[in-house]
PDB file of N, CA and C in Angstrom:
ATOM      1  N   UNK A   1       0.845  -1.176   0.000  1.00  0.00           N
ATOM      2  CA  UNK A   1       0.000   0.000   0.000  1.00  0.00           C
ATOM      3  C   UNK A   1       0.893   1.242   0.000  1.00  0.00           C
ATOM      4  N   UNK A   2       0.482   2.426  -1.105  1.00  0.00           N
ATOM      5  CA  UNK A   2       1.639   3.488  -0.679  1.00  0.00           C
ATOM      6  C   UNK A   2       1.114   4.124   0.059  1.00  0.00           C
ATOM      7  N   UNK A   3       1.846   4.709   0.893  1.00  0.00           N
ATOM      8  CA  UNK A   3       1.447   6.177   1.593  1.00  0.00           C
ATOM      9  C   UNK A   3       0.951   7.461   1.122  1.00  0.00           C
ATOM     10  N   UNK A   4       0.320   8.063   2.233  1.00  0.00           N
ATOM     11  CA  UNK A   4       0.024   9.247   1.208  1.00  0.00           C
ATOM     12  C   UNK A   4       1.592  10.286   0.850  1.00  0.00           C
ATOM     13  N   UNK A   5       2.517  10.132   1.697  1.00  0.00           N
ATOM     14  CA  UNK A   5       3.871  10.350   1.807  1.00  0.00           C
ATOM     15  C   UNK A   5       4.538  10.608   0.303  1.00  0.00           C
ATOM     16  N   UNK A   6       4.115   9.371   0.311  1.00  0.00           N
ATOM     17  CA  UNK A   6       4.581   9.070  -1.408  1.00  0.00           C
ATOM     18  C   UNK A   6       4.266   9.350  -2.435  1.00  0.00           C
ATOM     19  N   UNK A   7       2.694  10.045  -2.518  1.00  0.00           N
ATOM     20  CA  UNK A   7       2.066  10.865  -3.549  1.00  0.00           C
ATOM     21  C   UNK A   7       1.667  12.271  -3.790  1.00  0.00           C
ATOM     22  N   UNK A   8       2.279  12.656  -2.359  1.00  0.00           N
ATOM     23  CA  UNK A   8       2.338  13.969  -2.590  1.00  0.00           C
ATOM     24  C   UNK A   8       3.822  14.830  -2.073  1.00  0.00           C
ATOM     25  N   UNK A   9       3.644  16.013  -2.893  1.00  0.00           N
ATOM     26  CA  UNK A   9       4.951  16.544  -2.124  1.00  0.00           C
ATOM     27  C   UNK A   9       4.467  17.559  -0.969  1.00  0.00           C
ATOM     28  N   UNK A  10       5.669  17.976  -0.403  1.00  0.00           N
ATOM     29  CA  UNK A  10       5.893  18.347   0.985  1.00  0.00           C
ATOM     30  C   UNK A  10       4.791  19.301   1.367  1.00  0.00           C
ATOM     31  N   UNK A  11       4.946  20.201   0.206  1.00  0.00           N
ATOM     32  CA  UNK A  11       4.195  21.470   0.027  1.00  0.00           C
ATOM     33  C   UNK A  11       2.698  20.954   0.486  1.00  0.00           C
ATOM     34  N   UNK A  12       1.872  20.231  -0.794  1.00  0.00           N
ATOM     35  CA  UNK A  12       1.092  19.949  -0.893  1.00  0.00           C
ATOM     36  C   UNK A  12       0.285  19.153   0.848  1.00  0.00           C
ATOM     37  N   UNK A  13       1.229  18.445   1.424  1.00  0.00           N
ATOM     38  CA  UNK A  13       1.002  17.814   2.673  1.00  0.00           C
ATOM     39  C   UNK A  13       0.955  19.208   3.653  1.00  0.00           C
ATOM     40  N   UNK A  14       1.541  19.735   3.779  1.00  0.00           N
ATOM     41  CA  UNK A  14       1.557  21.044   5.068  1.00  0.00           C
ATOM     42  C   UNK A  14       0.354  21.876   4.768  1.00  0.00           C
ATOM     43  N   UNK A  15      -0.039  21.968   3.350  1.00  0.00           N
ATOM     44  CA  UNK A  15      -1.477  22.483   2.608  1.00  0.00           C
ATOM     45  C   UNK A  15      -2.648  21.682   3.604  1.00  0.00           C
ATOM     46  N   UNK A  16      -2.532  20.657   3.164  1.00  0.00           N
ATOM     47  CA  UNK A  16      -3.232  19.746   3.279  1.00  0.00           C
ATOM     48  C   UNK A  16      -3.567  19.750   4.770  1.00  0.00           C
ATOM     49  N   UNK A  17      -2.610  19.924   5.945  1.00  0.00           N
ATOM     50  CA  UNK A  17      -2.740  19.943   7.384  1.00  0.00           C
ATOM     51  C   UNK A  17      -3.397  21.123   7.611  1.00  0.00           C
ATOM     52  N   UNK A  18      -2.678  22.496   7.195  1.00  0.00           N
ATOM     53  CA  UNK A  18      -3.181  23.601   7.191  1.00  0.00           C
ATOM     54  C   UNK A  18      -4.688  24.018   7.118  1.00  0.00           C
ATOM     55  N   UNK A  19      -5.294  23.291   5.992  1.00  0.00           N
ATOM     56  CA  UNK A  19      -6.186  23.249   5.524  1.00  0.00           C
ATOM     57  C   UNK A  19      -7.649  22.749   6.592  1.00  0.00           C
ATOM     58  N   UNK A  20      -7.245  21.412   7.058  1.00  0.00           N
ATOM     59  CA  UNK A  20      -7.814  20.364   8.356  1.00  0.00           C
ATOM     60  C   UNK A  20      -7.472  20.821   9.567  1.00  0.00           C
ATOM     61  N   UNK A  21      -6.570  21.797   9.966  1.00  0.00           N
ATOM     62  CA  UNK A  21      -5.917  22.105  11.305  1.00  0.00           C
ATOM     63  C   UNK A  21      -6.894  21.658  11.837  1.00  0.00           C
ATOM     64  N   UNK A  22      -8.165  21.592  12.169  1.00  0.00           N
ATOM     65  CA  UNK A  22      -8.847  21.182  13.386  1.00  0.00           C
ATOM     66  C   UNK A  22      -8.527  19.313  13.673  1.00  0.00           C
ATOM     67  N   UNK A  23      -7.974  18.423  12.441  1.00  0.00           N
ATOM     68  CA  UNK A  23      -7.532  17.451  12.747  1.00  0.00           C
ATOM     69  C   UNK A  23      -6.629  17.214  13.308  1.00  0.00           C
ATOM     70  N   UNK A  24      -5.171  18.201  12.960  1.00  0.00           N
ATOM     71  CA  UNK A  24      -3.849  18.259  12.901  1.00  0.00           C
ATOM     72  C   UNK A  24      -3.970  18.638  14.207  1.00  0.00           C
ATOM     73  N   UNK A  25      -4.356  19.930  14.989  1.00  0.00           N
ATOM     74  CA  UNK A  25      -4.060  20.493  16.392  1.00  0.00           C
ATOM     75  C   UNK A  25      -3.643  19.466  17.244  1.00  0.00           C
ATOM     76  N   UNK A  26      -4.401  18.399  17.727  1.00  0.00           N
ATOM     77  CA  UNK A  26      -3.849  17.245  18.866  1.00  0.00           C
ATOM     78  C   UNK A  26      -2.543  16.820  18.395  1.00  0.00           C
ATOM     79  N   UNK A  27      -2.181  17.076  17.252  1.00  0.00           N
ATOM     80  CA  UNK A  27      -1.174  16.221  16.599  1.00  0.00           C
ATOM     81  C   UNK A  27       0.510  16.881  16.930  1.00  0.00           C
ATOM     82  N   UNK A  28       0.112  17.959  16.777  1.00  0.00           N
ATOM     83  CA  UNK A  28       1.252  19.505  16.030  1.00  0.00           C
ATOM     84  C   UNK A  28       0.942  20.557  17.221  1.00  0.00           C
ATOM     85  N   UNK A  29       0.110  20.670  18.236  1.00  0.00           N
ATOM     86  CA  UNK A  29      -0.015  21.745  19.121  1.00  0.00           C
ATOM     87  C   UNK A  29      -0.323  23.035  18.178  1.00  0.00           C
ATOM     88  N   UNK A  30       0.828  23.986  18.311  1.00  0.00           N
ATOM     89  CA  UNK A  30       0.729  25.308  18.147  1.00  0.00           C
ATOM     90  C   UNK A  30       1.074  25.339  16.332  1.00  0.00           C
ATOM     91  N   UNK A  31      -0.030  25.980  15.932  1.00  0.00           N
ATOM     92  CA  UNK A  31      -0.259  25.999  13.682  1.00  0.00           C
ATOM     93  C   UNK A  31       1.137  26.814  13.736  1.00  0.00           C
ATOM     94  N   UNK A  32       2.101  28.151  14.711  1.00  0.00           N
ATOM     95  CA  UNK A  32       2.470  28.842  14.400  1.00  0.00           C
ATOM     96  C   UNK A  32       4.047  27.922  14.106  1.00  0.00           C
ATOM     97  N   UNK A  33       4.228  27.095  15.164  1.00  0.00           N
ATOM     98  CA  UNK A  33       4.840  26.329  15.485  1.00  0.00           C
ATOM     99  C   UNK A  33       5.449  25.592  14.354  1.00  0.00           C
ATOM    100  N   UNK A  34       4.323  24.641  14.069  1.00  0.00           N
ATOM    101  CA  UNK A  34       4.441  24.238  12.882  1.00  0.00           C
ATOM    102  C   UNK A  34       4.555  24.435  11.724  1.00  0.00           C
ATOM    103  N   UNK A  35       4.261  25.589  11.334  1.00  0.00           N
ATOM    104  CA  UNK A  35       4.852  25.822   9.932  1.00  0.00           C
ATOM    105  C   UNK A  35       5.934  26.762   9.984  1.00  0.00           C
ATOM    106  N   UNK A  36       6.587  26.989  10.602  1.00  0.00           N
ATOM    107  CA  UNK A  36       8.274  27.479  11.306  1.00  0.00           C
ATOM    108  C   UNK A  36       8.392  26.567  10.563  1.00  0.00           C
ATOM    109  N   UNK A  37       8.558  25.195  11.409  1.00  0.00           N
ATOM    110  CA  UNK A  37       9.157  24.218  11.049  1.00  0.00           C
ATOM    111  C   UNK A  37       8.837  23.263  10.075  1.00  0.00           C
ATOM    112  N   UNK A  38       7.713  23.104   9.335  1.00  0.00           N
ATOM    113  CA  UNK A  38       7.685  23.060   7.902  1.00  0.00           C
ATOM    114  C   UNK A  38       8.262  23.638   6.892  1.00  0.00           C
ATOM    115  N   UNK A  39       8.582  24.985   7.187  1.00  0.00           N
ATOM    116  CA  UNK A  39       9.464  25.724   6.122  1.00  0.00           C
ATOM    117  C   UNK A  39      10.777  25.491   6.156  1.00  0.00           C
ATOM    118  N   UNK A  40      11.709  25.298   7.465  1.00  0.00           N
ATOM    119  CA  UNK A  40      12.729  25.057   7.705  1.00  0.00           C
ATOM    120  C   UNK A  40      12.705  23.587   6.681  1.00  0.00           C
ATOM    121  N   UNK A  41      12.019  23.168   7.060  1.00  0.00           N
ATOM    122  CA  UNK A  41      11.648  21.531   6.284  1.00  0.00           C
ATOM    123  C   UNK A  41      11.881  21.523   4.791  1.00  0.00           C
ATOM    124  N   UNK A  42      11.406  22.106   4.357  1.00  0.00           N
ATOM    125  CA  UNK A  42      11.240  22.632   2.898  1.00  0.00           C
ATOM    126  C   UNK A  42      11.862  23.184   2.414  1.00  0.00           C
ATOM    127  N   UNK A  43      12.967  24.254   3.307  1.00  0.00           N
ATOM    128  CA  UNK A  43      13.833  25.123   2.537  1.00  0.00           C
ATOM    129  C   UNK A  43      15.127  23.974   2.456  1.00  0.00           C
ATOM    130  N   UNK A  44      14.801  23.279   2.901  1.00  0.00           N
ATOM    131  CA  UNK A  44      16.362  22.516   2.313  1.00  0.00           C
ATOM    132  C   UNK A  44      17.734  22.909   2.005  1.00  0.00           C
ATOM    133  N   UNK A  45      18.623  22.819   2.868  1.00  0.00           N
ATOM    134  CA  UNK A  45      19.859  23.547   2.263  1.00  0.00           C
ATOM    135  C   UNK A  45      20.535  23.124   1.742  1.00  0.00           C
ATOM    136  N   UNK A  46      20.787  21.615   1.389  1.00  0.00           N
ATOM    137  CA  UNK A  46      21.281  20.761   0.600  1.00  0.00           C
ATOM    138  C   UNK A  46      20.950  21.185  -0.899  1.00  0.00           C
ATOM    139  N   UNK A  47      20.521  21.695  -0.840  1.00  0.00           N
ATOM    140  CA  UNK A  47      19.134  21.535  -2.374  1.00  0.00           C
ATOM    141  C   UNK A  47      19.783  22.846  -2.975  1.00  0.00           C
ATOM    142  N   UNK A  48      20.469  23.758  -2.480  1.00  0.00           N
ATOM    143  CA  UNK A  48      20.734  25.096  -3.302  1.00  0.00           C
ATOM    144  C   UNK A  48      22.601  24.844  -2.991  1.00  0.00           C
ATOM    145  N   UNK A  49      22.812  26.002  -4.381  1.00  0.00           N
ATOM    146  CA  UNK A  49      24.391  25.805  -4.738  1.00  0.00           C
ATOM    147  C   UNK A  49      25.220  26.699  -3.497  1.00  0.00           C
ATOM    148  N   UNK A  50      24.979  26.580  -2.890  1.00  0.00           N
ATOM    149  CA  UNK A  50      25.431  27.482  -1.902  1.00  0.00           C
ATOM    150  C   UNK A  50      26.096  26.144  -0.704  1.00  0.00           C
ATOM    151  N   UNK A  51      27.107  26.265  -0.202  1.00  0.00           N
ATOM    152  CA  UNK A  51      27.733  25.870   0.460  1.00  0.00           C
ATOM    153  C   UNK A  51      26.861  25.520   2.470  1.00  0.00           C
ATOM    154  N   UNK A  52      27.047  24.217   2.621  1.00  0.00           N
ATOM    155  CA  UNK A  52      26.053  24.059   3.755  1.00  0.00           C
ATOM    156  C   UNK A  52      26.733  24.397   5.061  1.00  0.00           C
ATOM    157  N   UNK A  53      26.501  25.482   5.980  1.00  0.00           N
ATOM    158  CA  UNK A  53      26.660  25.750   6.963  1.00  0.00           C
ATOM    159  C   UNK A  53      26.147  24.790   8.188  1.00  0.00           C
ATOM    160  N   UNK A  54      27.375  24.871   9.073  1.00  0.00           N
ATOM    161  CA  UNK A  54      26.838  23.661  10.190  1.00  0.00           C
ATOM    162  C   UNK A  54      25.525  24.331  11.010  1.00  0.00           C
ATOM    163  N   UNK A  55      25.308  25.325  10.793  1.00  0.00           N
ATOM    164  CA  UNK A  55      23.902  26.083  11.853  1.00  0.00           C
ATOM    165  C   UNK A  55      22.612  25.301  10.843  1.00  0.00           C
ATOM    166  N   UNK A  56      22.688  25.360   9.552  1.00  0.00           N
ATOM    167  CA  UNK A  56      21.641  25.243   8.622  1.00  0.00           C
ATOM    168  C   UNK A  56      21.041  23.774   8.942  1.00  0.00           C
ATOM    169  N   UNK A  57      22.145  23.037   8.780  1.00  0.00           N
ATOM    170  CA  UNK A  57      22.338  21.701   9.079  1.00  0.00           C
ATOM    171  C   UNK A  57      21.682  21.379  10.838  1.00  0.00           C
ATOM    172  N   UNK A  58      21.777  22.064  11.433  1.00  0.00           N
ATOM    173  CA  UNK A  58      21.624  22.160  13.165  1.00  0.00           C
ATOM    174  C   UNK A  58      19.820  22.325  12.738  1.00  0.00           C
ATOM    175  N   UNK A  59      19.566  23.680  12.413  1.00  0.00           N
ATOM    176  CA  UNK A  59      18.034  24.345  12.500  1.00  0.00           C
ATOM    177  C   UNK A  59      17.245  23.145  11.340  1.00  0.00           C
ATOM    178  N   UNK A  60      17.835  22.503  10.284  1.00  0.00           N
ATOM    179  CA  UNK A  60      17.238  21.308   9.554  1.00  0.00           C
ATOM    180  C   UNK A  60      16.778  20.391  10.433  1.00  0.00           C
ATOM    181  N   UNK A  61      17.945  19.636  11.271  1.00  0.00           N
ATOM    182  CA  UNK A  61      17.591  18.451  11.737  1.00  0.00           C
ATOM    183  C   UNK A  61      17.041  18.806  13.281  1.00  0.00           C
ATOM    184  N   UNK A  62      16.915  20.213  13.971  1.00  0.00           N
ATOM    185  CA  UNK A  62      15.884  20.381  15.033  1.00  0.00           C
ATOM    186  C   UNK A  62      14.311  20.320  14.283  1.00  0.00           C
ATOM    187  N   UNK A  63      14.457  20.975  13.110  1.00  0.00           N
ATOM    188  CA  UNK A  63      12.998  21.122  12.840  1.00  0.00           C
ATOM    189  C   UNK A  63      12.320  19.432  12.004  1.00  0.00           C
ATOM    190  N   UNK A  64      13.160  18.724  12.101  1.00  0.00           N
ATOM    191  CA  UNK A  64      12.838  17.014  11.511  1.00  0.00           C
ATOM    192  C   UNK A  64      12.552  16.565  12.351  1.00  0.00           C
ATOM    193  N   UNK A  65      13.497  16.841  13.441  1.00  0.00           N
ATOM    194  CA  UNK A  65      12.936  16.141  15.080  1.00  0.00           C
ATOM    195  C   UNK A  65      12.300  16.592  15.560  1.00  0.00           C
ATOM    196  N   UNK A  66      11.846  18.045  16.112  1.00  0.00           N
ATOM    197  CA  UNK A  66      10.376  18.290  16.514  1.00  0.00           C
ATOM    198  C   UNK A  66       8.826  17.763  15.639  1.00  0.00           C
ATOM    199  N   UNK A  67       8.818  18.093  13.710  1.00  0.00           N
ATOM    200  CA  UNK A  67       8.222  17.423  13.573  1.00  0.00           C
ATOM    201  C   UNK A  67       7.868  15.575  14.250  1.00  0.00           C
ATOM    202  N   UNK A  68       9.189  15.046  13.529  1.00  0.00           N
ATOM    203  CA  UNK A  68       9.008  13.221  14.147  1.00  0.00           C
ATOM    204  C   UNK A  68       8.763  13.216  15.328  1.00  0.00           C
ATOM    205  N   UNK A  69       9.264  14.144  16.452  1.00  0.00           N
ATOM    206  CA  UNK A  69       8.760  13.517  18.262  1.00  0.00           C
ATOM    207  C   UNK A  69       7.228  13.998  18.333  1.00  0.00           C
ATOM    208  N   UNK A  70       6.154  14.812  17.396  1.00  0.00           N
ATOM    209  CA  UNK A  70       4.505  14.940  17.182  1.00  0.00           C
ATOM    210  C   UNK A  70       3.974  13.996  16.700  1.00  0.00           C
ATOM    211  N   UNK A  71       4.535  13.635  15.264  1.00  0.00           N
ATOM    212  CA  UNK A  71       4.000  12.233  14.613  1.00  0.00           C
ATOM    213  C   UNK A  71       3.898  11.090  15.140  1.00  0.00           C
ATOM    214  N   UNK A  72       5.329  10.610  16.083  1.00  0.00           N
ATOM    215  CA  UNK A  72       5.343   9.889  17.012  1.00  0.00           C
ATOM    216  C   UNK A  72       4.636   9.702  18.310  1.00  0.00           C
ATOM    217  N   UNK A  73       3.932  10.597  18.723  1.00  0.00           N
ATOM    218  CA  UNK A  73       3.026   9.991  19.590  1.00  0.00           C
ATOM    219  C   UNK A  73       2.125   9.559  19.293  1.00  0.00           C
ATOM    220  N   UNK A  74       1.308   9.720  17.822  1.00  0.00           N
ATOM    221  CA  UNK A  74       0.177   9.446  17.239  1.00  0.00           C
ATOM    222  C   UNK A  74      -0.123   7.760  17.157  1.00  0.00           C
TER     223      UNK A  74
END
C-alpha cells in the first residue's frame, strides 16, 4: 500500500494539514509552530548551490525532530 507520503509533495502535505488544522491540532499543538518548522523543512539547504553551513544543518535536523517527536506519539 503506498502512503500518502509518497504521492504527494511536501508542500502539498503542510497544505493539506493547514487546511484540516482542526484534525492536525492534537497532533502539532501550536499551527504557528508548525509551519516554522515546515518551512525550515522545505527550505532545504542541501538543495541550493550554496555551500552548507553547520547552523543550517543544526536548525534542519531540530525542525525534523520536533516534527518526528509529534508524529510519534500518534
Amino acid at each position: 500500500m503506498d502512503s500518502i507520503a509518497e504521492k504527494l509533495f511536501w508542500l502539498e502535505i503542510v497544505a493539506i494539514i493547514n487546511k484540516n488544522w482542526q484534525l492536525f491540532e492534537r497532533i502539532f499543538g501550536d499551527r504557528t509552530t508548525f509551519n516554522e518548522n515546515a518551512t525550515i523543512v522545505n527550505d532545504r539547504p542541501d538543495a541550493h548551490a550554496k555551500r552548507l553551513e553547520p547552523s543550517d544543518i543544526a536548525m534542519h535536523r531540530r525542525a525534523l525532530q520536533w516534527l518526528d517527536d509529534r508524529i510519534a506519539r500518534v
